[in-house]
PDB file of N, CA and C in Angstrom:
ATOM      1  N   UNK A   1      14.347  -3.328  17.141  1.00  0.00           N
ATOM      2  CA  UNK A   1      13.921  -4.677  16.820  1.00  0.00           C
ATOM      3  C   UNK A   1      14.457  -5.085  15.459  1.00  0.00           C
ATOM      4  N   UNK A   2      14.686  -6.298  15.082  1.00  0.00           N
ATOM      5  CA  UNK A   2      15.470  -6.875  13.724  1.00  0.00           C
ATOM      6  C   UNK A   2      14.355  -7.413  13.400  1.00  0.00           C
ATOM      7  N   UNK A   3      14.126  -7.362  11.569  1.00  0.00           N
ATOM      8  CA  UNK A   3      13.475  -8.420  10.959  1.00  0.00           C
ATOM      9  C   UNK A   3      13.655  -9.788  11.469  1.00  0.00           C
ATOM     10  N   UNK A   4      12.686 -10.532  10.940  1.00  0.00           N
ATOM     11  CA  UNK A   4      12.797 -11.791  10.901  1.00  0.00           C
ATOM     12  C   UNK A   4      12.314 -12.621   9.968  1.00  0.00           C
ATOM     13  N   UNK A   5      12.467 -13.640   9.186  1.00  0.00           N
ATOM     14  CA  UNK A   5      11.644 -14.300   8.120  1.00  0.00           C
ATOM     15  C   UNK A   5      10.208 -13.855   8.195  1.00  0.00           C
ATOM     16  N   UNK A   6       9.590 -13.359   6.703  1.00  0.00           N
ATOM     17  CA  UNK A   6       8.679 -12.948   6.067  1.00  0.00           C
ATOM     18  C   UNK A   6       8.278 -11.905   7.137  1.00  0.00           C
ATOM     19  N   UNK A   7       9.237 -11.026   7.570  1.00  0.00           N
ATOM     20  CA  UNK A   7       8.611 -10.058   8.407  1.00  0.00           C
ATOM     21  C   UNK A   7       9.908  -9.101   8.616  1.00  0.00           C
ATOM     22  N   UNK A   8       9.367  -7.862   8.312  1.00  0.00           N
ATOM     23  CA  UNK A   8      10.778  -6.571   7.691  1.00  0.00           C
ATOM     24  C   UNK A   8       9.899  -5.200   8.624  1.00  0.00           C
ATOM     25  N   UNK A   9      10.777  -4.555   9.069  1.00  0.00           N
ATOM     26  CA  UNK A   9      10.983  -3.664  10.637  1.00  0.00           C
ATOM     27  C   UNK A   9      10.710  -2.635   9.311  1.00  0.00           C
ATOM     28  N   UNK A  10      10.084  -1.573   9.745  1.00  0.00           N
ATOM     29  CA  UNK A  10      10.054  -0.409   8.699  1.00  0.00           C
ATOM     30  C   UNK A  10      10.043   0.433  10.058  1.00  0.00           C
ATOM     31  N   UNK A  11      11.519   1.393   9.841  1.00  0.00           N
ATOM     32  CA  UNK A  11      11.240   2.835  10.824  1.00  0.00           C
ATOM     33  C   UNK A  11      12.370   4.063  10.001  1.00  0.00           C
ATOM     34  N   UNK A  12      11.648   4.903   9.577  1.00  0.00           N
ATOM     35  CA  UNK A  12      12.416   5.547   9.101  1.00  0.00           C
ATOM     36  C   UNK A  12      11.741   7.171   9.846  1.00  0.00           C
ATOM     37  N   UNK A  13      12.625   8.113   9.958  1.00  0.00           N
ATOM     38  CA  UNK A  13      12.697   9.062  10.746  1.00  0.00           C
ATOM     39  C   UNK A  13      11.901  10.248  10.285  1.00  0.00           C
ATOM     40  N   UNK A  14      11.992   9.985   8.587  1.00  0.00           N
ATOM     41  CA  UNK A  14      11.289  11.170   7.763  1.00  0.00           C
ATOM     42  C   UNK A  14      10.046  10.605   7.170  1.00  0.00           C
ATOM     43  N   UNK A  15       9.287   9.424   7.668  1.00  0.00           N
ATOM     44  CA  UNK A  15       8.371   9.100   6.774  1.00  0.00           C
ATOM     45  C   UNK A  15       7.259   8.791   7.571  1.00  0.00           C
ATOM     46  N   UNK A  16       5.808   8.482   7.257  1.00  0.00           N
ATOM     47  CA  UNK A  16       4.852   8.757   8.334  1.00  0.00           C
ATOM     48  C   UNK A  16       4.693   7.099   8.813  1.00  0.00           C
ATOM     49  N   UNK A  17       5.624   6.583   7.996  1.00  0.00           N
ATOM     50  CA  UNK A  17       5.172   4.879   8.178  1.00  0.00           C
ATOM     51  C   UNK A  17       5.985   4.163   9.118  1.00  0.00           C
ATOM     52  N   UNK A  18       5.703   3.459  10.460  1.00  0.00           N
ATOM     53  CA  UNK A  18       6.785   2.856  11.258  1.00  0.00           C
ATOM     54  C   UNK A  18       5.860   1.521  11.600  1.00  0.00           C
ATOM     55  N   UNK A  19       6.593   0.387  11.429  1.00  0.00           N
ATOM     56  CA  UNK A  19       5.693  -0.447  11.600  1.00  0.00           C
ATOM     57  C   UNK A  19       6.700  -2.372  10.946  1.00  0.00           C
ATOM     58  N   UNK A  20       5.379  -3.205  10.713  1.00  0.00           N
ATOM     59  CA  UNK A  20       5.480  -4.399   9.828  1.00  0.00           C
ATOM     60  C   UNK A  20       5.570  -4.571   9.283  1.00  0.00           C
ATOM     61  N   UNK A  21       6.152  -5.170   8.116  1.00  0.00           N
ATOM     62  CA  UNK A  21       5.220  -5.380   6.755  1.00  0.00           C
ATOM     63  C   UNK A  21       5.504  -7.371   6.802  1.00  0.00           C
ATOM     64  N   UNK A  22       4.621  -8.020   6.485  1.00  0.00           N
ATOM     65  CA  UNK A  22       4.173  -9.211   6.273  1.00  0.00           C
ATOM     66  C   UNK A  22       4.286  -9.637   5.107  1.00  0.00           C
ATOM     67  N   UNK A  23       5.427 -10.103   4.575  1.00  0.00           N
ATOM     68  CA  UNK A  23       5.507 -10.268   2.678  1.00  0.00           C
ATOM     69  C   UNK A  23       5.667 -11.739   2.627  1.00  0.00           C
ATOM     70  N   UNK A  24       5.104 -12.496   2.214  1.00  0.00           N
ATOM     71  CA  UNK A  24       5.472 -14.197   1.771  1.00  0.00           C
ATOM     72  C   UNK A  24       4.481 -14.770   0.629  1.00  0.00           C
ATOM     73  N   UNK A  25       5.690 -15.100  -0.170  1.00  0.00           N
ATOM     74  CA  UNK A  25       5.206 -15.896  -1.986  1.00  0.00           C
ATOM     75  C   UNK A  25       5.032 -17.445  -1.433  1.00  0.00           C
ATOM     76  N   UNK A  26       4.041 -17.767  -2.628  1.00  0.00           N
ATOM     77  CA  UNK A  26       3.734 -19.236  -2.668  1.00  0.00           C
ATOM     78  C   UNK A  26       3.555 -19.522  -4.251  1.00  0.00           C
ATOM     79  N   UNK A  27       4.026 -20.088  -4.331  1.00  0.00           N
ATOM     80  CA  UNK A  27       3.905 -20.179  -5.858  1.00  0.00           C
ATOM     81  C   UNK A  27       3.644 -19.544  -6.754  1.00  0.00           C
ATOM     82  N   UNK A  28       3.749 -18.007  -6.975  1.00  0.00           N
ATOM     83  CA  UNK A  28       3.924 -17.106  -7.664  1.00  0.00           C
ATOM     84  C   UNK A  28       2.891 -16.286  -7.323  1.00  0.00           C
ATOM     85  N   UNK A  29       2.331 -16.557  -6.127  1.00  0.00           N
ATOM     86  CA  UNK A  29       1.459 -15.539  -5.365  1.00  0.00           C
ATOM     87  C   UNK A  29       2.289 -14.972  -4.041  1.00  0.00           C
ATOM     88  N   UNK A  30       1.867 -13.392  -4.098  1.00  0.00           N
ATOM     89  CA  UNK A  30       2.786 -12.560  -2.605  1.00  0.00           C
ATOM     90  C   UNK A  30       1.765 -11.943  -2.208  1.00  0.00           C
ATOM     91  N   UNK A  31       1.906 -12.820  -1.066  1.00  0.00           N
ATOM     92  CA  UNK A  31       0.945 -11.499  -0.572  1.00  0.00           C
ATOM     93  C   UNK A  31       1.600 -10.533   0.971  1.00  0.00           C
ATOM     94  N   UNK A  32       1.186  -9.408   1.023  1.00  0.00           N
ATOM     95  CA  UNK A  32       1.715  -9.116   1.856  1.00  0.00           C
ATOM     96  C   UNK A  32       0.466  -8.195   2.611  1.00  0.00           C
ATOM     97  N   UNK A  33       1.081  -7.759   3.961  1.00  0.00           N
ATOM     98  CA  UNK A  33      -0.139  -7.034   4.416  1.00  0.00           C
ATOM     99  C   UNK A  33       1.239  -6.266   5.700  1.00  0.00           C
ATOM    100  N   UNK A  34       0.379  -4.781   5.794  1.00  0.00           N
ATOM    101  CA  UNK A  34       1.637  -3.798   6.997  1.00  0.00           C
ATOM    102  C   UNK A  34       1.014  -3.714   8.146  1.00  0.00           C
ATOM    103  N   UNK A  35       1.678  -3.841   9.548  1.00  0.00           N
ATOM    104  CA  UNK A  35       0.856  -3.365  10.547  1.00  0.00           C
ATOM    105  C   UNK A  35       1.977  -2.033  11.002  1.00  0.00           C
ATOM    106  N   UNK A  36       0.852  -1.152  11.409  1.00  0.00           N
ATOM    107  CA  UNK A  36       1.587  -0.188  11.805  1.00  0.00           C
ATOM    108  C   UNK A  36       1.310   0.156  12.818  1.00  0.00           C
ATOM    109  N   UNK A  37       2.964   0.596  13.893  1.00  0.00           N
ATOM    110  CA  UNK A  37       2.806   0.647  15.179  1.00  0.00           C
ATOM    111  C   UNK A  37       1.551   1.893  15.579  1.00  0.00           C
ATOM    112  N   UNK A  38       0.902   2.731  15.323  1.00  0.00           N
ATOM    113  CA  UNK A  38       0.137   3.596  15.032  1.00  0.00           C
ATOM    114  C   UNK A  38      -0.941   2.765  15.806  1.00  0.00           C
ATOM    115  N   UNK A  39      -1.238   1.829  14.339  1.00  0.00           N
ATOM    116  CA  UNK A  39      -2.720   1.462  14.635  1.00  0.00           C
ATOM    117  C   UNK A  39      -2.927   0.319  15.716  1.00  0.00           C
ATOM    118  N   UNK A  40      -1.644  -0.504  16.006  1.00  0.00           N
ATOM    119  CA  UNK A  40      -1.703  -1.173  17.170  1.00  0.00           C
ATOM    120  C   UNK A  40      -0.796  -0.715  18.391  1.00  0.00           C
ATOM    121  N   UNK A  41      -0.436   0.564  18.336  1.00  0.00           N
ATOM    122  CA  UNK A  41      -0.255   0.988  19.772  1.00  0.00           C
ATOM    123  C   UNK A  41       1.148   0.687  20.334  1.00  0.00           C
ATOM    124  N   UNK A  42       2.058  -0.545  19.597  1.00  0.00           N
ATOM    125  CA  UNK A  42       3.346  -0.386  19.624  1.00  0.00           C
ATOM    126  C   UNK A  42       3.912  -1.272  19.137  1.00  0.00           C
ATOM    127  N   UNK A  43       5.573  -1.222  18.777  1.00  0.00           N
ATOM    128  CA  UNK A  43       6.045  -2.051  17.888  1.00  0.00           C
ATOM    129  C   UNK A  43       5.853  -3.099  18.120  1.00  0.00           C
ATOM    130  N   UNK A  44       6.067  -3.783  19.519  1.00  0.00           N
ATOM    131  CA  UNK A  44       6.055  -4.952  20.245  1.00  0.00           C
ATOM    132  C   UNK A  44       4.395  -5.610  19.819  1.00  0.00           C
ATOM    133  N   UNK A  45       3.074  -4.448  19.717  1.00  0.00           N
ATOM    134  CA  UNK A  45       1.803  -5.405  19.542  1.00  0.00           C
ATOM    135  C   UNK A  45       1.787  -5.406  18.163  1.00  0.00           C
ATOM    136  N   UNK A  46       2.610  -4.617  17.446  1.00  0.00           N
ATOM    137  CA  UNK A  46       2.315  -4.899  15.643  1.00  0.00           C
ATOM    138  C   UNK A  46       3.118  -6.039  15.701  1.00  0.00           C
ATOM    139  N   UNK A  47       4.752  -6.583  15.846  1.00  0.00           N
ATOM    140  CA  UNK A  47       4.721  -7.496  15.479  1.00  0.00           C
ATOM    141  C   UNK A  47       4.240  -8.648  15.997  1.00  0.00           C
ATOM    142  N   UNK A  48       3.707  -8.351  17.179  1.00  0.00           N
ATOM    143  CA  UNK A  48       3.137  -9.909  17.754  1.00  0.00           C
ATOM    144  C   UNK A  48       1.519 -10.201  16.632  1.00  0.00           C
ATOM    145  N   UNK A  49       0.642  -9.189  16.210  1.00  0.00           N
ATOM    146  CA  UNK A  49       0.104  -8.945  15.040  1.00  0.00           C
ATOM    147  C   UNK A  49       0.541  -9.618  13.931  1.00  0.00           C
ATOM    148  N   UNK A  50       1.340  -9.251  13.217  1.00  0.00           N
ATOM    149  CA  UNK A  50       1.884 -10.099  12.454  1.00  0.00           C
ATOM    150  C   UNK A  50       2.585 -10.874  12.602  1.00  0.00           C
ATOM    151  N   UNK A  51       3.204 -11.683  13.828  1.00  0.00           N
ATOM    152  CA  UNK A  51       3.419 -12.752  13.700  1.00  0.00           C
ATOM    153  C   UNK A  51       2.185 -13.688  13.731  1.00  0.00           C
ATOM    154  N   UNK A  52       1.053 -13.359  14.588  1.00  0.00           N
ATOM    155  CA  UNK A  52       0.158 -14.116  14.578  1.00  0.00           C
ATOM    156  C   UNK A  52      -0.384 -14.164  13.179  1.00  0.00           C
ATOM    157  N   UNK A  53      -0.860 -13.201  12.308  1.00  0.00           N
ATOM    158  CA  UNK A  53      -0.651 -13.437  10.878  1.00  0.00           C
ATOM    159  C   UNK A  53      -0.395 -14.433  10.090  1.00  0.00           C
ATOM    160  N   UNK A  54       0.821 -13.996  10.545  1.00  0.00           N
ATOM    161  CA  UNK A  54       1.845 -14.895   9.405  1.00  0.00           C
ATOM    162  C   UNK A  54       1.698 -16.248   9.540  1.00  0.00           C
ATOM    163  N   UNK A  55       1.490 -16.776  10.881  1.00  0.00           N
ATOM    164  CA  UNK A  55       1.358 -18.155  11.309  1.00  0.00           C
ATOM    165  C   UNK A  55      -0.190 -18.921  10.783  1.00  0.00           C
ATOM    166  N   UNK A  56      -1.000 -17.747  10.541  1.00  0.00           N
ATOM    167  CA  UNK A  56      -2.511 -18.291  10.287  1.00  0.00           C
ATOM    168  C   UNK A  56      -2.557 -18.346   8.484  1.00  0.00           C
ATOM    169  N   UNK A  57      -1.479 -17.599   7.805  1.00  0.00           N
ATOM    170  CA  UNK A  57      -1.318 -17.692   6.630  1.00  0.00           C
ATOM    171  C   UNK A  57      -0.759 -18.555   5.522  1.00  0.00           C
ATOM    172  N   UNK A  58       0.302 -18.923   6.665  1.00  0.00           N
ATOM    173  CA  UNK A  58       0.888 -20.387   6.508  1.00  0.00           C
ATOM    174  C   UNK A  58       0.092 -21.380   6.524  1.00  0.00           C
ATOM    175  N   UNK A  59      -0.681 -21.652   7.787  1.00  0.00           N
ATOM    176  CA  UNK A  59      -1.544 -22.838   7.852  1.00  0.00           C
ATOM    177  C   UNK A  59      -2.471 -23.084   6.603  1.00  0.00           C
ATOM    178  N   UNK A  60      -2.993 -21.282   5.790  1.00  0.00           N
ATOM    179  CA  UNK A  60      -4.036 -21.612   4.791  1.00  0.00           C
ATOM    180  C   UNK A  60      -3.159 -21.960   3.671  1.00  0.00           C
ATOM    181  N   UNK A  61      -2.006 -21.856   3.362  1.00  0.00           N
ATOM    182  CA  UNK A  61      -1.126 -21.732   2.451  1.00  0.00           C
ATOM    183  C   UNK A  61      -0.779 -23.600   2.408  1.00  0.00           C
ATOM    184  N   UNK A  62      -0.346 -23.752   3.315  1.00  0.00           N
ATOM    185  CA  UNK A  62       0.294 -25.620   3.537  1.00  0.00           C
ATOM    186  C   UNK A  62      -0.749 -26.619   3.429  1.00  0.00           C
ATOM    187  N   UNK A  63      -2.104 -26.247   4.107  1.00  0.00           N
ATOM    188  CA  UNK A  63      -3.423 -27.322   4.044  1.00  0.00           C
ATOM    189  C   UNK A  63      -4.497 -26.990   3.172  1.00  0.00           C
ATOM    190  N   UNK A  64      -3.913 -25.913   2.117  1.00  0.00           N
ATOM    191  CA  UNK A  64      -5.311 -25.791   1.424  1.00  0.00           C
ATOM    192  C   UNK A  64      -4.398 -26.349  -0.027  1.00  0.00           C
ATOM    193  N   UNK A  65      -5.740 -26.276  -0.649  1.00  0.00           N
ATOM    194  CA  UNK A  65      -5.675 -27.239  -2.334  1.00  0.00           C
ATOM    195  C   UNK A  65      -4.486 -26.966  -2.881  1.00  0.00           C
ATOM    196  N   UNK A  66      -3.980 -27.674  -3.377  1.00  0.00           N
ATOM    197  CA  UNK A  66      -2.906 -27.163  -4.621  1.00  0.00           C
ATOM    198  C   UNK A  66      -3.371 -28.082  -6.256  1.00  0.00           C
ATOM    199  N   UNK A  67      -2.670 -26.791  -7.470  1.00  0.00           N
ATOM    200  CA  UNK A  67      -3.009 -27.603  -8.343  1.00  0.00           C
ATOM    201  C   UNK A  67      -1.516 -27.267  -9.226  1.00  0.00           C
ATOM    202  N   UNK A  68      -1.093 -28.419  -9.526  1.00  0.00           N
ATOM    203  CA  UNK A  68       0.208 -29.022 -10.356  1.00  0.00           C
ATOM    204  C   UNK A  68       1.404 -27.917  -9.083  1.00  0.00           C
ATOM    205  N   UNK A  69       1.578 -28.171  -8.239  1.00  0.00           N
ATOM    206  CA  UNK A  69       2.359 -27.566  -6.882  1.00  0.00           C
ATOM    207  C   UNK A  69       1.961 -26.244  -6.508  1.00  0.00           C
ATOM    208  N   UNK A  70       1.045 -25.378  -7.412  1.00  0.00           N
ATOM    209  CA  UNK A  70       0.899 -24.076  -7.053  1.00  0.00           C
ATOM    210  C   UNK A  70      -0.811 -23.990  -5.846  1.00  0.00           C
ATOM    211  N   UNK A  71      -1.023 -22.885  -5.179  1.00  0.00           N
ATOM    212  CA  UNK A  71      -1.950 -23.314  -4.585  1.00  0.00           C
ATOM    213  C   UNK A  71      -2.982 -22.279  -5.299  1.00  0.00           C
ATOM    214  N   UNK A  72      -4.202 -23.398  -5.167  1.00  0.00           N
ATOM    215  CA  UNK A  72      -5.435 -23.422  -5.960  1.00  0.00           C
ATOM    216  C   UNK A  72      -5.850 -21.410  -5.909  1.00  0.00           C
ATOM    217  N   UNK A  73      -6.478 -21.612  -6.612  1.00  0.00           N
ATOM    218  CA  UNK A  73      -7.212 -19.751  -6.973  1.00  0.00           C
ATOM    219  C   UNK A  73      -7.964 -19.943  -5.553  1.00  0.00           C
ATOM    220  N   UNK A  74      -8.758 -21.284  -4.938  1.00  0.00           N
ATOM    221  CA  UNK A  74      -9.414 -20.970  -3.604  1.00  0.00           C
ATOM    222  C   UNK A  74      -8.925 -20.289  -2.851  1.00  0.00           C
ATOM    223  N   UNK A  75      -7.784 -21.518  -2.531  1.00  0.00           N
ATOM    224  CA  UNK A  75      -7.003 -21.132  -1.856  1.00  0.00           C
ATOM    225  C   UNK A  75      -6.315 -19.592  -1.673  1.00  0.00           C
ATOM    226  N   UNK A  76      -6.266 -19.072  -2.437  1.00  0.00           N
ATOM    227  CA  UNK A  76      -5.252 -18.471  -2.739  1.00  0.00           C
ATOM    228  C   UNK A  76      -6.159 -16.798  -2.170  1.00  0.00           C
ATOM    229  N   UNK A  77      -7.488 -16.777  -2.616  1.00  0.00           N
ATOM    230  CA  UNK A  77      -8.882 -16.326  -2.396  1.00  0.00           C
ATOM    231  C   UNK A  77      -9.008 -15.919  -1.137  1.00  0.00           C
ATOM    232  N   UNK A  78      -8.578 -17.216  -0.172  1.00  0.00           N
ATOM    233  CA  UNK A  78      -9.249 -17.085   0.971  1.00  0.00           C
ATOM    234  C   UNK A  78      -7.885 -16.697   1.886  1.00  0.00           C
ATOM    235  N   UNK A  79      -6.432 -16.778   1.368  1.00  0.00           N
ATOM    236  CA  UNK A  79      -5.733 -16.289   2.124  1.00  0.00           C
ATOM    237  C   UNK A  79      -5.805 -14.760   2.372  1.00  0.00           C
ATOM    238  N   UNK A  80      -6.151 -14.238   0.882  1.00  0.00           N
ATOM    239  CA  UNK A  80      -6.331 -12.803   0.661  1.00  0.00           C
ATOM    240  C   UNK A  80      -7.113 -12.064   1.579  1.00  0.00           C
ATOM    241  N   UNK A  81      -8.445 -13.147   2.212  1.00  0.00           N
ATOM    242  CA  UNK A  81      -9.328 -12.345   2.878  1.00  0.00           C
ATOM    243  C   UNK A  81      -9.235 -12.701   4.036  1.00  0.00           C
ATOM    244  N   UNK A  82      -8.234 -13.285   4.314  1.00  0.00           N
ATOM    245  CA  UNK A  82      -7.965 -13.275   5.836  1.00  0.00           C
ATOM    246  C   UNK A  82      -6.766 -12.284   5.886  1.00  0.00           C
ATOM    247  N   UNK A  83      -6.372 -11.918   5.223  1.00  0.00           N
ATOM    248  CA  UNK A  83      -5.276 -10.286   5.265  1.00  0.00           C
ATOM    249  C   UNK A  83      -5.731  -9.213   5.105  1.00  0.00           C
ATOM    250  N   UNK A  84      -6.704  -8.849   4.302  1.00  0.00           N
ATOM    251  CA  UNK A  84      -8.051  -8.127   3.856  1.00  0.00           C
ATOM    252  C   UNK A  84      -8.789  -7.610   5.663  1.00  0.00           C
ATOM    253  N   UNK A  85      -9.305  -8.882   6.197  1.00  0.00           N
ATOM    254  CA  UNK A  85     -10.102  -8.778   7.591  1.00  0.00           C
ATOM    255  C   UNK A  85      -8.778  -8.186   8.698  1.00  0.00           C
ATOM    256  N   UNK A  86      -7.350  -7.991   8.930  1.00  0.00           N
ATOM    257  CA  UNK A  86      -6.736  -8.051   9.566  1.00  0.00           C
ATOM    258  C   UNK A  86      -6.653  -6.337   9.739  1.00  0.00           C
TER     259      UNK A  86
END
């Protein structure tokens, strides 16, 4: 499988980690969060995992507060804990 925007393929042969990782900045906030094929059972349900993610992160990212273009500490709060719950 190939990356795709804000979403990077991790499989390496010697390491215990094979999986997602979910990385996207917003105004000088990154947040990122990994799914690993492990804990969802295969590559195909981690990234459908994080794509669904990524799409619900965006939405808090585009419609929540901003202050002088950056988005608000709420905001910013509540994206965390919807990556946090995942």
């Amino acid at each position: 499988m190939k990356s795709k925007k804000n979403l990077t393929r991790f499989t390496y042969e010697n390491a215990a980690f094979e999986g997602w990782r979910l990385c996207i900045s917003r105004g000088g906030n990154t947040f990122t969060k990994y799914f690993p094929d492990k804990k969802f059972g295969s590559a195909k349900k981690s990234l459908d995992s994080a794509e669904v993610a990524l799409v619900q992160i965006k939405l808090i990212l585009e419609n929540g507060t901003k202050v002088k273009g950056k988005p608000s500490p709420a905001t910013v709060k509540k994206a965390e804990k919807l990556l946090a719950k995942l």
